[in-house]
N, C-alpha and C. Protein backbone atom coordinates (compact mmCIF):
# COMPACT_ATOMS: atom_id res chain seq x y z
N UNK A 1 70.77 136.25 142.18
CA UNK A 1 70.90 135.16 141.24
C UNK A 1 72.18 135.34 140.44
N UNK A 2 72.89 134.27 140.53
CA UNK A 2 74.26 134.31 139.44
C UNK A 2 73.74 133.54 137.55
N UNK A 3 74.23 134.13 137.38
CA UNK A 3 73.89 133.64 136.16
C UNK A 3 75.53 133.44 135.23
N UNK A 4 76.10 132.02 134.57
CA UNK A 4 76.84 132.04 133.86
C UNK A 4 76.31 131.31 132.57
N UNK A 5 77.00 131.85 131.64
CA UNK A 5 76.43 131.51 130.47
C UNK A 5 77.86 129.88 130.33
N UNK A 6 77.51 129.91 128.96
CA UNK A 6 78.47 128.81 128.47
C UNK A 6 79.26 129.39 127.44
N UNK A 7 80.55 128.70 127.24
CA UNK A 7 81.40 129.38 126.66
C UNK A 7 81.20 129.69 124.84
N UNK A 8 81.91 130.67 124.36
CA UNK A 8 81.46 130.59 122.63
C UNK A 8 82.62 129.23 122.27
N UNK A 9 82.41 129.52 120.97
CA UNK A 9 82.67 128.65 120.45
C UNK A 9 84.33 128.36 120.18
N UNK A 10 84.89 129.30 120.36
CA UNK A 10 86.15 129.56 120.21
C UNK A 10 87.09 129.25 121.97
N UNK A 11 85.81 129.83 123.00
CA UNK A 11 86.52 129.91 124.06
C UNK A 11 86.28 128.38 124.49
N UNK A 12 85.51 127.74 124.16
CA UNK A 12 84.84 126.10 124.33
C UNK A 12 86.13 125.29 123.83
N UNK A 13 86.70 125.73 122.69
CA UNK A 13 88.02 125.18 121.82
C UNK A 13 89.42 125.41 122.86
N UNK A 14 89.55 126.77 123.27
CA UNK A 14 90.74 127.20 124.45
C UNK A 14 90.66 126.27 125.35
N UNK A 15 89.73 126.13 126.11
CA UNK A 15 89.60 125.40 127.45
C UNK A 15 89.87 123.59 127.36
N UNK A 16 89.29 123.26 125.84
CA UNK A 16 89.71 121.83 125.70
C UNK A 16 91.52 121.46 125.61
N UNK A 17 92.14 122.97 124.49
CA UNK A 17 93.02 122.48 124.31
C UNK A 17 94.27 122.80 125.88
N UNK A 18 93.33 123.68 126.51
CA UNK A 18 94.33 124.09 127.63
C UNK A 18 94.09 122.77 128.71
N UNK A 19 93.21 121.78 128.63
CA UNK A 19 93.14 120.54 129.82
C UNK A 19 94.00 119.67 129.15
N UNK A 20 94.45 119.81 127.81
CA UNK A 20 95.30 118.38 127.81
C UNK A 20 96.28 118.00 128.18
N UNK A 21 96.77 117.05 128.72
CA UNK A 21 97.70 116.71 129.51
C UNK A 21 99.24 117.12 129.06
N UNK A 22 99.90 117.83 129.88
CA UNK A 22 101.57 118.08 128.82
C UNK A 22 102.74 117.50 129.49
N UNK A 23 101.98 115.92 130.80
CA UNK A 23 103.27 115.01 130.73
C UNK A 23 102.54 113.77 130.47
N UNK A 24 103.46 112.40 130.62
CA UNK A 24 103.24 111.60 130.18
C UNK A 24 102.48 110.84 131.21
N UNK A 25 101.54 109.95 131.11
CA UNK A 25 100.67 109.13 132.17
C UNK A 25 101.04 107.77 132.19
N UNK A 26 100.80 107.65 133.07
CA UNK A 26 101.37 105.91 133.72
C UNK A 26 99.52 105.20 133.27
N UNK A 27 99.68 104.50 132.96
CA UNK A 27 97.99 103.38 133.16
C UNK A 27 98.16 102.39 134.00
N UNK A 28 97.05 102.43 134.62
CA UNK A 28 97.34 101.40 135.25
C UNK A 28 96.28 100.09 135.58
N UNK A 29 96.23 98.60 134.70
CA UNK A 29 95.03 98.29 135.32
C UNK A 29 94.77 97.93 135.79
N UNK A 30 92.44 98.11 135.96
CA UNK A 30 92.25 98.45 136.93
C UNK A 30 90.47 97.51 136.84
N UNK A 31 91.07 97.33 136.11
CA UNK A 31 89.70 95.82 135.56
C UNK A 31 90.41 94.90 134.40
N UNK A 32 89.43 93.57 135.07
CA UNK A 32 89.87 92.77 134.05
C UNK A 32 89.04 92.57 132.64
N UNK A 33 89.07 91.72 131.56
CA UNK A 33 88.11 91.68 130.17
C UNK A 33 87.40 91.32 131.23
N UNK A 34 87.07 90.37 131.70
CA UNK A 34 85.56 89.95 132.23
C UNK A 34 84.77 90.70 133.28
N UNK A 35 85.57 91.76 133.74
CA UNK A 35 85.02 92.59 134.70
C UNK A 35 84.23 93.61 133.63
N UNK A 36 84.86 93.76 132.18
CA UNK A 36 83.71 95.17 131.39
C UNK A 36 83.24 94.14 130.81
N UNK A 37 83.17 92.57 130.66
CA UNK A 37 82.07 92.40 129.47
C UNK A 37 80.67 92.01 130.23
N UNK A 38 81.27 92.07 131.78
CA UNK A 38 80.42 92.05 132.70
C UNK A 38 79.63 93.97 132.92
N UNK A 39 80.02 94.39 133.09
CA UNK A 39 79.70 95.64 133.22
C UNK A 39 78.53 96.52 132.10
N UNK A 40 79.05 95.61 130.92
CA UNK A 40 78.85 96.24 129.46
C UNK A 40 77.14 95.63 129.50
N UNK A 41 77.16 94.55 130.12
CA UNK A 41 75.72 93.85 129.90
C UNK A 41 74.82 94.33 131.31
N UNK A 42 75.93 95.03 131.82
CA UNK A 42 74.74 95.62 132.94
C UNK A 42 74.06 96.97 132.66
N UNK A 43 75.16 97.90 131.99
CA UNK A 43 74.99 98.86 131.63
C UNK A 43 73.51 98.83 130.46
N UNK A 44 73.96 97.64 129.76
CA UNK A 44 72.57 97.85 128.31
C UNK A 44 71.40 97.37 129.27
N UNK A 45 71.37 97.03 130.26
CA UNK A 45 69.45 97.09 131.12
C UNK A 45 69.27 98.34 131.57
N UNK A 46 69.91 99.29 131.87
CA UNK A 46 69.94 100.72 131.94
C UNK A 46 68.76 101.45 131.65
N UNK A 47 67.60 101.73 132.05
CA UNK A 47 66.69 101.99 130.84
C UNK A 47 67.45 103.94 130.55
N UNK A 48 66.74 104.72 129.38
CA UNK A 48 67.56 105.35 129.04
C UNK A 48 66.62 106.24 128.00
N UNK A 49 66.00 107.56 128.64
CA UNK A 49 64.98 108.29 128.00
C UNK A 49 65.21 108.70 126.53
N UNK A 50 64.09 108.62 125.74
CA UNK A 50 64.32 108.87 124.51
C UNK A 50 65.34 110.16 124.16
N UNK A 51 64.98 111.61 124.83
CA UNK A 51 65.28 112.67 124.32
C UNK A 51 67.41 112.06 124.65
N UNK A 52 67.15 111.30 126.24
CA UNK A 52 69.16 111.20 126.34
C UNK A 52 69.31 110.32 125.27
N UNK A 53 68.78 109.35 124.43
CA UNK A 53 69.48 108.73 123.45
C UNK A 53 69.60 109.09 122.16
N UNK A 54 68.75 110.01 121.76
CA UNK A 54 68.18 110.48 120.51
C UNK A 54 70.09 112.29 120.77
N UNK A 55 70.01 112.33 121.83
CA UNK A 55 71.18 113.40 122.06
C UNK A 55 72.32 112.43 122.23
N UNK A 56 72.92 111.40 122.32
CA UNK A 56 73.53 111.05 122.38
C UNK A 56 74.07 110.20 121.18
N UNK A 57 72.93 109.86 120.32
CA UNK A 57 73.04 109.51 118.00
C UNK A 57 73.44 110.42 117.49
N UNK A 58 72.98 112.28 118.30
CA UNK A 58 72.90 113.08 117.65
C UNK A 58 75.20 113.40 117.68
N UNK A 59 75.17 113.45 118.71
CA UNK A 59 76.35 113.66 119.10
C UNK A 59 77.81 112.45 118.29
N UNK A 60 77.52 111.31 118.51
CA UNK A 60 77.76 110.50 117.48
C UNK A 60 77.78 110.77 115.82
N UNK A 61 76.82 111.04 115.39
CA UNK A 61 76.42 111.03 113.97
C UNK A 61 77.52 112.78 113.37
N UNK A 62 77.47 113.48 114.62
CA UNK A 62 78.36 115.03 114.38
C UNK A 62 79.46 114.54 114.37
N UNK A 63 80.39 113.74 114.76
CA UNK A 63 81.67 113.35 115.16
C UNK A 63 82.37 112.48 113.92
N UNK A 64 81.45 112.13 112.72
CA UNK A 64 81.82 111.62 111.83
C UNK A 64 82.15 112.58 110.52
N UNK A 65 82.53 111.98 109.55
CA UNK A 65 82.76 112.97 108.63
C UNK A 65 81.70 113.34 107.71
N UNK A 66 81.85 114.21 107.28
CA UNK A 66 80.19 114.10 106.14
C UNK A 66 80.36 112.90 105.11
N UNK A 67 79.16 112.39 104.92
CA UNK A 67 78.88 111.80 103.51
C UNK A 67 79.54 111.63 102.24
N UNK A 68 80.36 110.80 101.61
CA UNK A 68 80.70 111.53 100.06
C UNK A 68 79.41 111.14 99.68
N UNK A 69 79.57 112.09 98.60
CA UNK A 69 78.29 112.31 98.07
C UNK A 69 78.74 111.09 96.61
N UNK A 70 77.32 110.36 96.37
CA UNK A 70 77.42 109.32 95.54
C UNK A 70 77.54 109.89 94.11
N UNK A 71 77.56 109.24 92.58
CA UNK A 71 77.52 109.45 91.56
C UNK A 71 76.55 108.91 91.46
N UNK A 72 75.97 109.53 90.27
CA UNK A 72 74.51 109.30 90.55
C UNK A 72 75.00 108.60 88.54
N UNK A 73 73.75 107.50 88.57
CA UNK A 73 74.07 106.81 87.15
C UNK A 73 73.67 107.55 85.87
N UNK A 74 74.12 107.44 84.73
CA UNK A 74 73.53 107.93 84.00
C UNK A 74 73.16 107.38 82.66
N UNK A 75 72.63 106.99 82.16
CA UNK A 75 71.84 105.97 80.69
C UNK A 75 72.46 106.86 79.43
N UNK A 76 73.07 108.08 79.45
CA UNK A 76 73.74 108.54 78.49
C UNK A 76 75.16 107.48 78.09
N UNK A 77 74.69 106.62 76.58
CA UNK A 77 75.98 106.32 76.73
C UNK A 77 77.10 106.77 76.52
């Protein structure tokens, strides 16, 4: 049995910054608007298990910044 683990946290950071691209890319397209707003409405009948969507808010909701934190009122005048 092989067993590999997954990378720490630091080596997870190396490997992203070592795939990024260091020339320039051509685009090219390759659909039209009506080909994804077509796509987009096929995709949402998808059905789509709780635990993959509930990991996929979770992943979302990390990617933002924290909260400012509110002022809270106070009746002291």
């Amino acid at each position: 049995m092989i067993k590999v683990d997954y990378p720490t946290d630091a080596e997870e950071e190396l490997i992203m910054r070592q795939a990024r691209p260091t020339t320039s890319t051509t685009v090219t397209k390759v659909r039209t608007a009506k080909d994804i707003l077509r796509l987009q409405q096929i995709v949402r009948r998808v059905p789509v298990a709780d635990h993959v969507f509930n990991f996929a808010k979770r992943i979302t909701r990390l990617s933002r910044p924290a909260p400012r934190k509110r002022p809270t009122s106070s009746t002291n005048g």
